[in-house]
Protein backbone atom coordinates (compact mmCIF):
# COMPACT_ATOMS: atom_id res chain seq x y z
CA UNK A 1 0.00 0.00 0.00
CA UNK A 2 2.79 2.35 0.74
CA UNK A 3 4.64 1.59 -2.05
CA UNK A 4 1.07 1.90 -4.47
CA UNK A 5 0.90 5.85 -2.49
CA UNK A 6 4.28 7.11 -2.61
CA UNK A 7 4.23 7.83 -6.28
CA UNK A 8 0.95 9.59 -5.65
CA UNK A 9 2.56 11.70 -3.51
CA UNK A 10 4.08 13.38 -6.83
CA UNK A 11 0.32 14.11 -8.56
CA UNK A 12 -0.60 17.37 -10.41
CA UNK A 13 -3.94 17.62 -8.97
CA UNK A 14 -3.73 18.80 -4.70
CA UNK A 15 -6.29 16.98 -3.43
CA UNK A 16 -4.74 14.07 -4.89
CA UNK A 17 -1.22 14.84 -3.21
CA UNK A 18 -3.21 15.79 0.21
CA UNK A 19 -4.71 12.28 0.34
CA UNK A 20 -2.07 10.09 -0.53
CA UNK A 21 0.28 12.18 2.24
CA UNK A 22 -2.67 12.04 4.44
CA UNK A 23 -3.31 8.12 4.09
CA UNK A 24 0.42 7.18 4.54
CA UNK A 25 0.86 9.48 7.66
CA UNK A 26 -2.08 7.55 9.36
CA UNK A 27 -0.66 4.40 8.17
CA UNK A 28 2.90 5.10 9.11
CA UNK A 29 1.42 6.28 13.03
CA UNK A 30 -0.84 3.80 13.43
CA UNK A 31 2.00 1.04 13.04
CA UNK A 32 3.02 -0.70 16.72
CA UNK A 33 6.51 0.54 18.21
CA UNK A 34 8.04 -3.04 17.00
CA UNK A 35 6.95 -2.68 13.54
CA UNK A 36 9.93 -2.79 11.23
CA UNK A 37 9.66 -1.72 7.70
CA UNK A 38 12.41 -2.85 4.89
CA UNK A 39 14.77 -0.20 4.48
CA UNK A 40 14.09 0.79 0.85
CA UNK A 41 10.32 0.99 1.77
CA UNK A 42 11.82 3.43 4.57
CA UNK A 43 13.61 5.29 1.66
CA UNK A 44 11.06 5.82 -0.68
CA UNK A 45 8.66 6.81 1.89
CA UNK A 46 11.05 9.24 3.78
CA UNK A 47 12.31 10.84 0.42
CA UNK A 48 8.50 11.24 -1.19
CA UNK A 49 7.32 12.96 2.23
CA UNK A 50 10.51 14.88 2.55
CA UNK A 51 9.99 16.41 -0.91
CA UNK A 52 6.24 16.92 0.39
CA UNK A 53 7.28 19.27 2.93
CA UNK A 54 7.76 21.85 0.01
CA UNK A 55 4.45 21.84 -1.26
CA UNK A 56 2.62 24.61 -2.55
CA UNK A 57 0.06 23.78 -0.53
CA UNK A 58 -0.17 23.90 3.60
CA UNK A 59 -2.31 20.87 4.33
CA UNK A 60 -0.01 18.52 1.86
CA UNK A 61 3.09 20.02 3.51
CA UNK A 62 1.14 18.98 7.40
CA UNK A 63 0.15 15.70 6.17
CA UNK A 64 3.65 14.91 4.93
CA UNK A 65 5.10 16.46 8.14
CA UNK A 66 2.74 13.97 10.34
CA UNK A 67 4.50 10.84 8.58
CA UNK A 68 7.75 12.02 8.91
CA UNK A 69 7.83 12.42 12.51
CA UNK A 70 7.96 8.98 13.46
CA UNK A 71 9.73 8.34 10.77
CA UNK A 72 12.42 10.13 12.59
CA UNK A 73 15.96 8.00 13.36
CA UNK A 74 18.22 8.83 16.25
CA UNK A 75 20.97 6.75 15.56
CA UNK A 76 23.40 4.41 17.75
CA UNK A 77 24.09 7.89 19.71
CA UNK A 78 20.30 8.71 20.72
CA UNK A 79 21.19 12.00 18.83
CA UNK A 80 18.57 13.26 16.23
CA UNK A 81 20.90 16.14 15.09
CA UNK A 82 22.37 13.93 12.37
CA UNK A 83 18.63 12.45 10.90
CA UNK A 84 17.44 13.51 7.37
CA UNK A 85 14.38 14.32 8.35
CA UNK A 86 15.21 16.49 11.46
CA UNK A 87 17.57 18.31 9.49
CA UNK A 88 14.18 18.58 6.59
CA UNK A 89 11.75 19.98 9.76
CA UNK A 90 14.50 22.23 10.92
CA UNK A 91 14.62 23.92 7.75
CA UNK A 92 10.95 23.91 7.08
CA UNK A 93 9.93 25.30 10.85
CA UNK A 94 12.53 28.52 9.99
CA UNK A 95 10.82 29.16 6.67
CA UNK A 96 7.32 28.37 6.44
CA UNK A 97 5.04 30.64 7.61
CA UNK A 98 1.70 28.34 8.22
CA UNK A 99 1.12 27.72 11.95
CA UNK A 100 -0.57 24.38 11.32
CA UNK A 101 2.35 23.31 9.14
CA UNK A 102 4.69 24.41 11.72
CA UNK A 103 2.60 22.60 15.15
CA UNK A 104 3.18 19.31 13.75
């Protein structure tokens, strides 16, 4: 299923892009703690959502934010500083200027 999304993530049409964003963010949270997904499944998501966080449009960029937070990696050091995505919210919480995009 995540797989089928991820490329949806990429659509022309918004509502599309907010959906697909929206359904794997609930999927993504509503996985147990012990879950494991395969690495490249890890990749594509984490890259498609990443690239998400620049939308045009506020309630994609949320949506995409949502999955990426536990998505989140601190490493053999407990230390997020290093992690993709932390580095991706970092630079979207200093430049975007919608409140609902940045509470996530």
């Amino acid at each position: 299923l995540l797989c089928w999304l991820s490329p949806m993530t990429r659509a022309n049409e918004k509502s599309v892009r907010f959906r697909a964003c929206q359904l794997i963010a609930g999927v993504v949270n509503n996985l147990s703690a012990d879950v494991e997904l395969a690495d490249d499944l890890l990749e594509v998501i984490s890259t498609s959502m990443r690239s998400r966080l620049r939308d045009k449009v506020p309630q994609v960029r949320a949506q995409a934010a949502r999955a990426l937070a536990r998505l989140q990696e601190a490493g053999d050091e407990e230390d997020f500083s290093g992690d993709a995505i932390t580095i991706a919210f970092k630079e979207m919480i200093g430049a975007d200027r919608n409140k609902e995009v940045r509470k996530i």
